[in-house]
C-alpha atoms as a PDB file:
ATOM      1  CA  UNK A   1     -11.202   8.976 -11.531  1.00  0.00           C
ATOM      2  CA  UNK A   2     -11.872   5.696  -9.222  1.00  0.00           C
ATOM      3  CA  UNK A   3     -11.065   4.639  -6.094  1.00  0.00           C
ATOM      4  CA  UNK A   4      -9.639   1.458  -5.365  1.00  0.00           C
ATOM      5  CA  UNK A   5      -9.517  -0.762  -2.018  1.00  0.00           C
ATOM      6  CA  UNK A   6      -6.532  -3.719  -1.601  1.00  0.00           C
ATOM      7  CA  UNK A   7      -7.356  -6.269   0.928  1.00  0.00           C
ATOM      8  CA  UNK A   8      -6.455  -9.242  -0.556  1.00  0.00           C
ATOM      9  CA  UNK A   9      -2.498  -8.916  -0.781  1.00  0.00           C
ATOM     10  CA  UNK A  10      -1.297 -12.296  -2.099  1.00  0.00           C
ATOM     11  CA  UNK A  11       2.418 -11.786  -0.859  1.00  0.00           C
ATOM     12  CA  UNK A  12       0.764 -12.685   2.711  1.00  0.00           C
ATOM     13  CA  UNK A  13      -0.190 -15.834   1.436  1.00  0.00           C
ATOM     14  CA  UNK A  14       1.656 -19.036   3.313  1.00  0.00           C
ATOM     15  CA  UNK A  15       4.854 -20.530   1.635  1.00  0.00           C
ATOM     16  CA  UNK A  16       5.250 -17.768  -1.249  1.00  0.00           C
ATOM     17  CA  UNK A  17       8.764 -17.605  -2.005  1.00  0.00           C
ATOM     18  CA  UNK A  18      11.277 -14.761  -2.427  1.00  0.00           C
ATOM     19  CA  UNK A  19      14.515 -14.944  -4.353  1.00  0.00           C
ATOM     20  CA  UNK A  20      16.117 -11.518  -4.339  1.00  0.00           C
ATOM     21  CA  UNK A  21      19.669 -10.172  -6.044  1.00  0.00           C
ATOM     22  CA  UNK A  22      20.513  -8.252  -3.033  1.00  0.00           C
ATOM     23  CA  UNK A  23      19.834  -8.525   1.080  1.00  0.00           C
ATOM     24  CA  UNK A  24      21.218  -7.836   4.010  1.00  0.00           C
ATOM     25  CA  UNK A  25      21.581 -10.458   6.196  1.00  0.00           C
ATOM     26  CA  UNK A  26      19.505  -9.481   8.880  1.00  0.00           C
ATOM     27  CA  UNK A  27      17.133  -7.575   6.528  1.00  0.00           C
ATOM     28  CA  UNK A  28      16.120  -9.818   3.979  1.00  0.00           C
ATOM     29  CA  UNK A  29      13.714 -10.035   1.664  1.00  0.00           C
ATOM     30  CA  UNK A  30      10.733 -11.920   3.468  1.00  0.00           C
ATOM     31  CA  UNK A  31      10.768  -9.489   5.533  1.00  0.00           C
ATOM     32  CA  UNK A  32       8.247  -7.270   3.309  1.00  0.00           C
ATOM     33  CA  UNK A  33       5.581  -9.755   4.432  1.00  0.00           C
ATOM     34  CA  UNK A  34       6.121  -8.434   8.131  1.00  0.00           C
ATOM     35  CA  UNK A  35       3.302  -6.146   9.217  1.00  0.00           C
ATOM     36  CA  UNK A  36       6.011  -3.750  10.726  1.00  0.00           C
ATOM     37  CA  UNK A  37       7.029  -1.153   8.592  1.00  0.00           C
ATOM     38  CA  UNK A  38      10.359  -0.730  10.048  1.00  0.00           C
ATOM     39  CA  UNK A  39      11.725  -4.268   9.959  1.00  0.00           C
ATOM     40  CA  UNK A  40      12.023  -3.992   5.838  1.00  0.00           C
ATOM     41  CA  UNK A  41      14.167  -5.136   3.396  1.00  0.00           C
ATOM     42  CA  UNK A  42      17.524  -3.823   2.504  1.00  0.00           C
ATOM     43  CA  UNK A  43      19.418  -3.881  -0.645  1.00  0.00           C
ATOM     44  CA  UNK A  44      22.997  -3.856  -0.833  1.00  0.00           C
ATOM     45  CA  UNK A  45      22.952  -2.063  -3.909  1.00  0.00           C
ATOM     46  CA  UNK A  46      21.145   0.287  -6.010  1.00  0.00           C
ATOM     47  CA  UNK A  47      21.250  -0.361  -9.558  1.00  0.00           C
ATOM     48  CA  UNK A  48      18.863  -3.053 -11.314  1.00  0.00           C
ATOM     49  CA  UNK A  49      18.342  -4.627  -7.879  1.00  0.00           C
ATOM     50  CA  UNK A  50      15.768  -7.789  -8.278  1.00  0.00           C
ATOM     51  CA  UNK A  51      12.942  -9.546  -6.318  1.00  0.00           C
ATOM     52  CA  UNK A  52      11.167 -12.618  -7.644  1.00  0.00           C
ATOM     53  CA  UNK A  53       8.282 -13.696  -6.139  1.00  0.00           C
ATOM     54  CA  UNK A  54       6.616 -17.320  -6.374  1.00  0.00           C
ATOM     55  CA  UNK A  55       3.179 -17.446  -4.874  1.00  0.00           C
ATOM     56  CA  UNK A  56       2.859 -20.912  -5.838  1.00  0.00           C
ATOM     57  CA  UNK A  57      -0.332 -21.083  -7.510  1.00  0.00           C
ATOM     58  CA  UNK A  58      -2.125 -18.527 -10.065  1.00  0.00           C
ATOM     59  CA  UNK A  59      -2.991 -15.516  -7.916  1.00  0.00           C
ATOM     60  CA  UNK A  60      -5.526 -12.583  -9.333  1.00  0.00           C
ATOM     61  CA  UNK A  61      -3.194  -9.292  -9.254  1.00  0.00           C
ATOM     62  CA  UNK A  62      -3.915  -6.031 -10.104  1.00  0.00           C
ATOM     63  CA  UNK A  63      -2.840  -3.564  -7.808  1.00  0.00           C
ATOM     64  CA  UNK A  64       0.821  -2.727  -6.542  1.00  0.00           C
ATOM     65  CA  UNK A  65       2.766  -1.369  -4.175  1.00  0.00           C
ATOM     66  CA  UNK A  66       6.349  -0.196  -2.375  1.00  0.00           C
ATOM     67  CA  UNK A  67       5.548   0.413   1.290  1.00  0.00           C
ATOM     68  CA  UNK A  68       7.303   1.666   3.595  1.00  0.00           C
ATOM     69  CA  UNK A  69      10.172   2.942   1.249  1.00  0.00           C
ATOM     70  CA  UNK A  70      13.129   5.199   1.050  1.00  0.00           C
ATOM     71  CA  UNK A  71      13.373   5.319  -2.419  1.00  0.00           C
ATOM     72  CA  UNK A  72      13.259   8.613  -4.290  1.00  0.00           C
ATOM     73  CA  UNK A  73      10.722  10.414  -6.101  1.00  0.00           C
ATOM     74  CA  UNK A  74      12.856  10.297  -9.477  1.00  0.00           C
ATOM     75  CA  UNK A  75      13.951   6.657  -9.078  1.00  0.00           C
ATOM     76  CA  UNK A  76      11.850   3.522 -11.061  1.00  0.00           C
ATOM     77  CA  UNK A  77      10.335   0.266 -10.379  1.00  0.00           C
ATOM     78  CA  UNK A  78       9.063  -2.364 -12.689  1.00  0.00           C
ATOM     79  CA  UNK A  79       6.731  -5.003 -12.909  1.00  0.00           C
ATOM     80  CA  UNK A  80       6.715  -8.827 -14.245  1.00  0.00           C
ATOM     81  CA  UNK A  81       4.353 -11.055 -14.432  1.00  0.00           C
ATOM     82  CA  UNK A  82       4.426 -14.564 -15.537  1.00  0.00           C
ATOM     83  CA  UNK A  83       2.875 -17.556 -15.838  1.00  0.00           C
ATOM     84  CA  UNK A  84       5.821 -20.133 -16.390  1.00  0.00           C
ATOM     85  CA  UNK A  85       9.063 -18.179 -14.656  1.00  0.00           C
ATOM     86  CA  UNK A  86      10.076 -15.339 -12.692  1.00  0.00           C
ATOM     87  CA  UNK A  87      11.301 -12.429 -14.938  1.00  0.00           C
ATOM     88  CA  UNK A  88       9.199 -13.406 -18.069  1.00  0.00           C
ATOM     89  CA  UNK A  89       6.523 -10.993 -18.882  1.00  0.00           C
ATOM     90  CA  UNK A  90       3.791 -13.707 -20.880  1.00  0.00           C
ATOM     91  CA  UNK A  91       1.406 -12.014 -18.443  1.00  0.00           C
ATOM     92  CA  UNK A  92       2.170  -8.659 -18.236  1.00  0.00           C
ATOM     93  CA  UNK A  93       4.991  -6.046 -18.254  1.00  0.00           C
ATOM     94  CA  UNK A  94       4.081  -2.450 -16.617  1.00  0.00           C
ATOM     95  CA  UNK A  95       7.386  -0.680 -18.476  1.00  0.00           C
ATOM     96  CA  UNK A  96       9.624   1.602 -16.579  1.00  0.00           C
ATOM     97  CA  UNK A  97       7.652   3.035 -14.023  1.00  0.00           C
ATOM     98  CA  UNK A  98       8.726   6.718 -12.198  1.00  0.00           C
ATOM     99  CA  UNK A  99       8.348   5.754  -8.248  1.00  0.00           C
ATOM    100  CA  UNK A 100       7.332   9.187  -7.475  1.00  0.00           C
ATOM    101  CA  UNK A 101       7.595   8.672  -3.433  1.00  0.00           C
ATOM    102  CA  UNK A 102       7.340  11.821  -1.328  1.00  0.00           C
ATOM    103  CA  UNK A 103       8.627  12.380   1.639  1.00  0.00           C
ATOM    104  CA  UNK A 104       6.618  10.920   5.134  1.00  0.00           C
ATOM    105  CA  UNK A 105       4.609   8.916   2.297  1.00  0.00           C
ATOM    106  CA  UNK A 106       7.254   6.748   1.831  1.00  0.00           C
ATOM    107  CA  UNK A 107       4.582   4.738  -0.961  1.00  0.00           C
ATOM    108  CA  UNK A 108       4.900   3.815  -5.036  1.00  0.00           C
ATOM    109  CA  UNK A 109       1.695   2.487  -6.260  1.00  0.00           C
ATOM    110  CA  UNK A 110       0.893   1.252  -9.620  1.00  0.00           C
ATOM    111  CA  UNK A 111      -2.337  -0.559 -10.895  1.00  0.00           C
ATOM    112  CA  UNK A 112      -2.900  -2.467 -14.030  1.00  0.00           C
ATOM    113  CA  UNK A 113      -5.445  -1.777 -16.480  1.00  0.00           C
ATOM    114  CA  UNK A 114      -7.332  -4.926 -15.847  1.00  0.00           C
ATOM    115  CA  UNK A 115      -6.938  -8.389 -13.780  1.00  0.00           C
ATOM    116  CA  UNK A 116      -4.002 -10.163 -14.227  1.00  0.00           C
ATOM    117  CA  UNK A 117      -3.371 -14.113 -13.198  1.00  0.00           C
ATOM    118  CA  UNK A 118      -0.136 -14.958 -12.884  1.00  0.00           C
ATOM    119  CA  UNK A 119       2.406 -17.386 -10.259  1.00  0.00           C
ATOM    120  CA  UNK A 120       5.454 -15.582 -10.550  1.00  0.00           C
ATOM    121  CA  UNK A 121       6.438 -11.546 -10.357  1.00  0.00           C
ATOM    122  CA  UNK A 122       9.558  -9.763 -10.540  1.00  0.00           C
ATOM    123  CA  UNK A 123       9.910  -6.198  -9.737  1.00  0.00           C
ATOM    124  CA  UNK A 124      13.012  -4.386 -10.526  1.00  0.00           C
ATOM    125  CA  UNK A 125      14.623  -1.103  -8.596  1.00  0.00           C
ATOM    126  CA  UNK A 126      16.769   1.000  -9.720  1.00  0.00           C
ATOM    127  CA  UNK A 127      17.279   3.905  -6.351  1.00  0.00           C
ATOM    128  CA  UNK A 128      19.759   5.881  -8.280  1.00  0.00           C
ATOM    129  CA  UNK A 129      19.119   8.291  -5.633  1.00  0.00           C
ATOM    130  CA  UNK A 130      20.207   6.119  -2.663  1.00  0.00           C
ATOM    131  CA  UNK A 131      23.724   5.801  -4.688  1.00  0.00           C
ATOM    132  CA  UNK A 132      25.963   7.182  -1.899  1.00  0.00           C
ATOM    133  CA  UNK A 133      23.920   5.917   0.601  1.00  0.00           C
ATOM    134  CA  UNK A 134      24.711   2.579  -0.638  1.00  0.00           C
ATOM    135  CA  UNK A 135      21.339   0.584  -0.527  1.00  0.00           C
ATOM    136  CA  UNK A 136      17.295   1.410  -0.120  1.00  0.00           C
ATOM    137  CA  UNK A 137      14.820  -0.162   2.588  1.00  0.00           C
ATOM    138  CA  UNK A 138      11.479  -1.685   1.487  1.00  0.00           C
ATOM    139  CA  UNK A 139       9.476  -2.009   4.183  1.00  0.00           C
ATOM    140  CA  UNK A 140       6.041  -3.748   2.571  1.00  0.00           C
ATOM    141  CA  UNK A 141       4.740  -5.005  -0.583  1.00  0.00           C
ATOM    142  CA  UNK A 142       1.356  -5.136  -1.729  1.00  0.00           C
ATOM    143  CA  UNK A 143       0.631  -7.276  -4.604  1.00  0.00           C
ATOM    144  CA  UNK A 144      -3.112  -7.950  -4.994  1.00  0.00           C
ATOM    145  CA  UNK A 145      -6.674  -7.926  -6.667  1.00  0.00           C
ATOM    146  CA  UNK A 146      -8.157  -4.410  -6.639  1.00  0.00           C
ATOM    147  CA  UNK A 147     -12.110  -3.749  -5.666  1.00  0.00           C
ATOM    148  CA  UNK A 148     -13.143  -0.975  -7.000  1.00  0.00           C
ATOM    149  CA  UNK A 149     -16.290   0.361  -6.345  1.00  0.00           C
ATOM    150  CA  UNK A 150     -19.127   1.689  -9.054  1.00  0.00           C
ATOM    151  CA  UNK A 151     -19.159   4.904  -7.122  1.00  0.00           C
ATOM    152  CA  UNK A 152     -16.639   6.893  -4.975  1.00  0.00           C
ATOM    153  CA  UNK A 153     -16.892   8.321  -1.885  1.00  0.00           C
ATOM    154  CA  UNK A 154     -19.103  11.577  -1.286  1.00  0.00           C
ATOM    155  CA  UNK A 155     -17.735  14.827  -1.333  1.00  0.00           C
ATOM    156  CA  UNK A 156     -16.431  15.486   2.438  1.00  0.00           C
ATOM    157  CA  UNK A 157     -13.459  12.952   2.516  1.00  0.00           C
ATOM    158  CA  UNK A 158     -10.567  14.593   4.739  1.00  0.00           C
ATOM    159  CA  UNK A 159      -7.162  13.629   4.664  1.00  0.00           C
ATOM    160  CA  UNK A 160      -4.596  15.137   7.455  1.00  0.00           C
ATOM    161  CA  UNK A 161      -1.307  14.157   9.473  1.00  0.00           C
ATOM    162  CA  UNK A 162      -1.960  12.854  12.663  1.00  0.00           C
ATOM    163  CA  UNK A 163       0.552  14.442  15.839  1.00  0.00           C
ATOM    164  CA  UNK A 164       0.821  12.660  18.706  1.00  0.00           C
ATOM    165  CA  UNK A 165       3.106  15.268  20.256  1.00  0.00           C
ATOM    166  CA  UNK A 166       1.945  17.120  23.534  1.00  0.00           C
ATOM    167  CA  UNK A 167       3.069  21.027  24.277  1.00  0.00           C
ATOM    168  CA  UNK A 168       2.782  21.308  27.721  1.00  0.00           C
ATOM    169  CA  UNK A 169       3.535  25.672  28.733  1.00  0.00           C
ATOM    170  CA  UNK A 170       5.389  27.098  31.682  1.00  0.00           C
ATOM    171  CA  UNK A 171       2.675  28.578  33.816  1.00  0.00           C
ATOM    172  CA  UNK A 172       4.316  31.786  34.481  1.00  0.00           C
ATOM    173  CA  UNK A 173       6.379  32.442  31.133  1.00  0.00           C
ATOM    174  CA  UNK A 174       3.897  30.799  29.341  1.00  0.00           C
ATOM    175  CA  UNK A 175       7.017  29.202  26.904  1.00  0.00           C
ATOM    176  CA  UNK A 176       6.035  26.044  24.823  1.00  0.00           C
ATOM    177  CA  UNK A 177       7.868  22.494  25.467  1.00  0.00           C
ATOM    178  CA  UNK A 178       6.811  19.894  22.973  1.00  0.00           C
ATOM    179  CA  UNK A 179       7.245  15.809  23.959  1.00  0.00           C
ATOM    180  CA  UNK A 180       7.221  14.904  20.224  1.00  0.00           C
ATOM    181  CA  UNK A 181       4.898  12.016  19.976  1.00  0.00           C
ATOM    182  CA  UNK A 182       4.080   9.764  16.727  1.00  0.00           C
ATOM    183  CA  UNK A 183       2.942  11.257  13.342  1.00  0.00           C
ATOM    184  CA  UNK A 184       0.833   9.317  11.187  1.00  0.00           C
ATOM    185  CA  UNK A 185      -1.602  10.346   8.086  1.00  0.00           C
ATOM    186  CA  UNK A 186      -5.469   9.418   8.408  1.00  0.00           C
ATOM    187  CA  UNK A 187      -7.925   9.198   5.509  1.00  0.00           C
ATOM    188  CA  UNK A 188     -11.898   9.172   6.843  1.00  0.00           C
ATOM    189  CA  UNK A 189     -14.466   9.093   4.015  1.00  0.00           C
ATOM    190  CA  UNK A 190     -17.989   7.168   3.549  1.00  0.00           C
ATOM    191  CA  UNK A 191     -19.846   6.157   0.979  1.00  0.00           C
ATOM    192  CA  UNK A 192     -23.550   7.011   0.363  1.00  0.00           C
ATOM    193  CA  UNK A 193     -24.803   5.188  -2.657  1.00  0.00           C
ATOM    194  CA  UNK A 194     -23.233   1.337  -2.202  1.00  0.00           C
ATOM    195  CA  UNK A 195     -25.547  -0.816  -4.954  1.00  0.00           C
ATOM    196  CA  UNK A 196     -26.853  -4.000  -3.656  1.00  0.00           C
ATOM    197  CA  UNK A 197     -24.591  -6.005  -5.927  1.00  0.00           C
ATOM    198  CA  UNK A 198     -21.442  -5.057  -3.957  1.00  0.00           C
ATOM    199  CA  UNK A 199     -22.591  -4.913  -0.463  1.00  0.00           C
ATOM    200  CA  UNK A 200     -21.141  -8.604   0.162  1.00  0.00           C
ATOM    201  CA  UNK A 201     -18.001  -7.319  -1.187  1.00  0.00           C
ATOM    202  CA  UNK A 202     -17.659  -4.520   2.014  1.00  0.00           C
ATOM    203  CA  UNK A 203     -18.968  -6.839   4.102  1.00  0.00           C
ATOM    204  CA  UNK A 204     -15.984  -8.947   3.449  1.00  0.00           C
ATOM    205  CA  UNK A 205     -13.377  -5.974   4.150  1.00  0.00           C
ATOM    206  CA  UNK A 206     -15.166  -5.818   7.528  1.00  0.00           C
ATOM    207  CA  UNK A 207     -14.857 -10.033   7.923  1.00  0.00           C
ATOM    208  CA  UNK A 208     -11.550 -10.404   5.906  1.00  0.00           C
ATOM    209  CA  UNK A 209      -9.460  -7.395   7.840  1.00  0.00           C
ATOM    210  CA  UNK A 210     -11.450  -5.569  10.449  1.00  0.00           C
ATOM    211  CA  UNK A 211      -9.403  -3.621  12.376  1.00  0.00           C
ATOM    212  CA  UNK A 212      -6.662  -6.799  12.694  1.00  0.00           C
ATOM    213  CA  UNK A 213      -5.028  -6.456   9.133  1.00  0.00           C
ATOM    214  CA  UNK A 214      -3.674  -3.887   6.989  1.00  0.00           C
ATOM    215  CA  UNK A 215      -5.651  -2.675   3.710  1.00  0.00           C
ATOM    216  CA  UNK A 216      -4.723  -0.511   0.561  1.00  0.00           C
ATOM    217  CA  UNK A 217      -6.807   2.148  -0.486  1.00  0.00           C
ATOM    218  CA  UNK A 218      -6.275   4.543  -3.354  1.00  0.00           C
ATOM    219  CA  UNK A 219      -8.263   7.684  -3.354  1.00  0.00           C
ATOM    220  CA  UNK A 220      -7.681   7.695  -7.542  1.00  0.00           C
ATOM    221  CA  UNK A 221      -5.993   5.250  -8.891  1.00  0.00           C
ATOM    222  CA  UNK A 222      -5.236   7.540 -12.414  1.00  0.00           C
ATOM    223  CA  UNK A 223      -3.091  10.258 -10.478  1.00  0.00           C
ATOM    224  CA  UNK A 224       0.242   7.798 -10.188  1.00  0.00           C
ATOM    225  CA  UNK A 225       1.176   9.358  -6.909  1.00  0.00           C
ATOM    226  CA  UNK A 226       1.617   7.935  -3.889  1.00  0.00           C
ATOM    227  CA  UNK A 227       0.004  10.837  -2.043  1.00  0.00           C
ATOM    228  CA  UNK A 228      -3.480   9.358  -2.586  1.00  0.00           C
ATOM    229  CA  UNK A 229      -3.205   6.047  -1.632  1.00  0.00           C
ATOM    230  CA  UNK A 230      -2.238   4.872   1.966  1.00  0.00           C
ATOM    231  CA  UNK A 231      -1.610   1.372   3.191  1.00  0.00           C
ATOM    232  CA  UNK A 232      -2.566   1.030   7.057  1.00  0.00           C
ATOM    233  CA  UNK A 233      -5.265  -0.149   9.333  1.00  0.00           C
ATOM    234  CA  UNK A 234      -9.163   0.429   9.494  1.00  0.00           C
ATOM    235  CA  UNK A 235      -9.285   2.644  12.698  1.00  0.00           C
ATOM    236  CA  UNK A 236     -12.789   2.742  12.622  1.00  0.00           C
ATOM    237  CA  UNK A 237     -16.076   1.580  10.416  1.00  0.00           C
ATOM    238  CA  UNK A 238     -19.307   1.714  10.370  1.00  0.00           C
ATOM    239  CA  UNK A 239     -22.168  -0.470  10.459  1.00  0.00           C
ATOM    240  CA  UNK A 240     -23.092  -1.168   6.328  1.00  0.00           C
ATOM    241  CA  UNK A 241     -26.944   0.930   6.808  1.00  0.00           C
ATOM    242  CA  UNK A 242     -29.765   0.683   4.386  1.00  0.00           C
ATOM    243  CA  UNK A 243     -30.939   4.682   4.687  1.00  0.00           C
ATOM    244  CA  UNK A 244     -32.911   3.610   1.159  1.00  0.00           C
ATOM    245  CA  UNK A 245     -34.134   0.023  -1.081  1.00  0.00           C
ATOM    246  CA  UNK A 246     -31.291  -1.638  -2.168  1.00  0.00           C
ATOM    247  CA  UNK A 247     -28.795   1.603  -1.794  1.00  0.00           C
ATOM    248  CA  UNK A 248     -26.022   1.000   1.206  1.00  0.00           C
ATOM    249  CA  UNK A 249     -23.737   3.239   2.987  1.00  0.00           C
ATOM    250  CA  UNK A 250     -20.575   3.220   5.091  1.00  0.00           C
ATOM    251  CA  UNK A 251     -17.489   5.135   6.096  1.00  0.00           C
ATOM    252  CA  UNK A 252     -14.710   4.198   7.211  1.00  0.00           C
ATOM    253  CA  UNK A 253     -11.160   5.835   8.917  1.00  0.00           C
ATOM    254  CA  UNK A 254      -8.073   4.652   7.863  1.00  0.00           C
ATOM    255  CA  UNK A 255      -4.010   4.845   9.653  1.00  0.00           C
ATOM    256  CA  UNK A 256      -1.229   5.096   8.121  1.00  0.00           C
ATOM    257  CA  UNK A 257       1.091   1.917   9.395  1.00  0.00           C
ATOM    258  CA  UNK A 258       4.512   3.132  10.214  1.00  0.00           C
END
């Protein structure tokens, strides 16, 4: 068991090219490099549907990820990775991978066994769920190098769904009326044993995304479900303290992005 962060996502990176075999017109595909969750991409169609992806030079990718997605639990992505053309797998093929989304999570994540380098990825869909529907939203893609750390975070980590709603009650019948609000998940944990040798490497989370950009973390990246891994924004962090020589700690809280 390891966790993983993702805060280098390479399909944010300027002129990287998308080329897929089905969009709606006014949802295409570049639209999964759009912080907004809701302004996705739409296929027309549900079977074998393609993306290609050209981030124009060699990238370091590891981690990956459907955000934002109403694809079902039982449907399957794959992977590609190339370094001469999109849809050849000289770098790496991940097989037929189950998407296992859940509901509200809306999130298939897959990581590599190691560091890949590669120009050009292809992931395939096939929503066989989404059949009568017609066609499946993607709302973000991740598709990045993976930090992950030598030690995970201490036992206390909570993980909960955020409601914004407000029940406001009658004063005299004392009945309930609810102004449903926003719902979101949070993830705070902290880490109490950071070696020396990667404190640069939080310290650059903190520079690279603050509370700005949007980050990938994976509470274990062997459980190959979305549940623990959430894609949102640092809500809060802490200072990176010395309590002891050359032994760091830090927490942080991290929002779901909607």
């Amino acid at each position: 068991m390891a966790c993983a962060f993702g805060y280098q996502n390479s399909i944010d990176n300027s002129g990287v090219g998308f080329t897929a075999s089905s969009e709606a017109t006014t949802l295409p595909a570049t639209n999964v490099t759009d912080s907004r969750i809701e302004k996705s991409w739409r296929a027309l169609a549900t079977s074998g549907v393609t993306l290609g992806i050209d981030f124009l030079t060699a990238q370091t990718l590891r981690q990956f990820a459907l955000i934002g997605t109403n694809i079902g639990a039982a449907d399957t992505w794959q992977i590609k990775l190339s370094a001469s053309a999109i849809g050849s797998t000289d770098v790496y093929d991940s097989g037929v991978l189950t998407a296992s989304v859940a509901e509200d999570y809306e999130l298939a994540y897959h990581i590599a066994a190691a560091d890949k380098s590669a120009r050009y990825m292809q992931i395939t869909i096939n929503a066989t769920s989404r059949a009568s529907l017609g066609y499946f939203d993607v709302g973000r893609i991740y598709a990045g190098a993976a930090f992950i750390p030598t030690r995970n975070p201490i036992y206390g980590l909570t993980d909960k769904w955020q409601d914004n709603s407000v029940i406001t009650r009658a004063p005299k019948s004392g009945a309930a009326y609810v102004d449903i609000g926003s719902r979101f998940r949070r993830l705070d944990f902290g880490f109490d044993a950071i070696p020396a040798s990667e404190k640069d490497t939080f310290q650059e989370i903190d520079r690279q995304i603050g509370m700005r950009k949007q980050i990938l973390f994976t509470q274990d990246t062997s459980s190959g479900t979305d549940k623990q891994t959430i894609f949102g924004y640092i809500a809060e962090a802490s200072p990176l303290r010395l309590p002891y020589f050359q032994t760091y700690e830090k927490s942080y809280s991290i929002e779901q992005a909607r």
